[in-house]
Protein backbone atom coordinates (compact mmCIF):
# COMPACT_ATOMS: atom_id res chain seq x y z
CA UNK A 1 -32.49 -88.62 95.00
CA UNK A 2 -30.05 -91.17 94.00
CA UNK A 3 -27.64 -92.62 96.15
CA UNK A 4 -24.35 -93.33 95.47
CA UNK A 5 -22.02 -95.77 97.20
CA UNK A 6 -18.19 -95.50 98.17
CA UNK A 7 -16.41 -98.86 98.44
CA UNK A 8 -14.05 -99.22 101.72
CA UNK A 9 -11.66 -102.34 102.65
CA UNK A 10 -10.73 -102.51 106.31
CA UNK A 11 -8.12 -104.33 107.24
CA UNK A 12 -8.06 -105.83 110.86
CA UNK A 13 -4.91 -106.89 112.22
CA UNK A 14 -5.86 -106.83 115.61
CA UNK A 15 -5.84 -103.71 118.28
CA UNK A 16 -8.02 -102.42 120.96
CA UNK A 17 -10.61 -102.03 118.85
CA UNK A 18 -11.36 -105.26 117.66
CA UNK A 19 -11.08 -106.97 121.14
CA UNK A 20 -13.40 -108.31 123.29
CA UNK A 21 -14.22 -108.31 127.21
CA UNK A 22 -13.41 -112.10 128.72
CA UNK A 23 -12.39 -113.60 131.96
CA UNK A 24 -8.77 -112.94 131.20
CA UNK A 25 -9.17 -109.08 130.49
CA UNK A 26 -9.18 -108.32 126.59
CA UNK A 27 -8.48 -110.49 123.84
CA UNK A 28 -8.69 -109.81 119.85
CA UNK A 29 -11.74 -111.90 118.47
CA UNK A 30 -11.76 -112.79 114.94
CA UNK A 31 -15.30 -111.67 113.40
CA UNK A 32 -15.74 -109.45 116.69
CA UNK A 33 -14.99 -105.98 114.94
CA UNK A 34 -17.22 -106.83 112.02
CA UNK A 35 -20.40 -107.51 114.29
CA UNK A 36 -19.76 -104.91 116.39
CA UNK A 37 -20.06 -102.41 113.63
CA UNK A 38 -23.51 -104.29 112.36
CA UNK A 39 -24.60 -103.04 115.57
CA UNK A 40 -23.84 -99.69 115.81
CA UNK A 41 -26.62 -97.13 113.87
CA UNK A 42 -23.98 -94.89 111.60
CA UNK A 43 -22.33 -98.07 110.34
CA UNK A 44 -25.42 -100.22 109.31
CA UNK A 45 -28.18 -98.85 107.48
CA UNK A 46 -31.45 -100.79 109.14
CA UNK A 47 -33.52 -100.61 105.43
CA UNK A 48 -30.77 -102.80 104.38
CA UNK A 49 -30.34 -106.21 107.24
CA UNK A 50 -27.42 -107.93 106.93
CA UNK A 51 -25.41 -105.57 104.19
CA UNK A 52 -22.44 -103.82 105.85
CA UNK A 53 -23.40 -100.18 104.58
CA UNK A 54 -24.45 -96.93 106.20
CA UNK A 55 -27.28 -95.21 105.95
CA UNK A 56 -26.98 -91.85 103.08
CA UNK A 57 -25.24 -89.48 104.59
CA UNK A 58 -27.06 -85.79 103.99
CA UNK A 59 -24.77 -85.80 100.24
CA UNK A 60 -26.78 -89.04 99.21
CA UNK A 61 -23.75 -90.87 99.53
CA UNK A 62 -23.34 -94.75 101.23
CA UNK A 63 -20.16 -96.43 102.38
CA UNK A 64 -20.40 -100.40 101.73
CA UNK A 65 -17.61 -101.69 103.50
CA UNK A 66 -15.84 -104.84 104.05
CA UNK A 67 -14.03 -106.17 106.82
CA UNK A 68 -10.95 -108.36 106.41
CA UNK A 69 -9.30 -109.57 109.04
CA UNK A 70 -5.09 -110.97 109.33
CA UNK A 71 -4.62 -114.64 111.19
CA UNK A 72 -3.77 -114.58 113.83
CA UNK A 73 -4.93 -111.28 115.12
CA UNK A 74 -2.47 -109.87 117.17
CA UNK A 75 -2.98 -107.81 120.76
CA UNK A 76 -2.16 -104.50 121.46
């Protein structure tokens, strides 16, 4: 089967989501959202280390995505 890919930008400008746990409560991290997806099975395929793209999905298709991120990220 050959697998094809669909490109996705994602744009982080900050948000719940992209925040981390700290002393002070939650703050947005820049690069925080990005390695948080790395680590999370449907969002990093583990035949391919370091390459942000899923795993085929049951259609033989991949997402390769890329994660930009605004400065400065902003809170929720």
């Amino acid at each position: 089967m050959t697998v094809s890919e669909t490109r996705v930008l994602l744009l982080h400008t900050g948000g719940t989501i992209g925040m981390r746990h700290t002393d002070r409560g939650y703050e947005p991290a820049a690069g925080y959202l990005a390695a948080r997806l790395a680590q999370i099975p449907a969002f990093h395929d583990p035949e391919l280390p370091g390459e942000p793209v899923t795993s085929p999905s049951r259609f033989g298709r991949r997402i390769r995505y890329e994660v930009v991120e605004s400065e400065p990220l902003l809170d929720s």
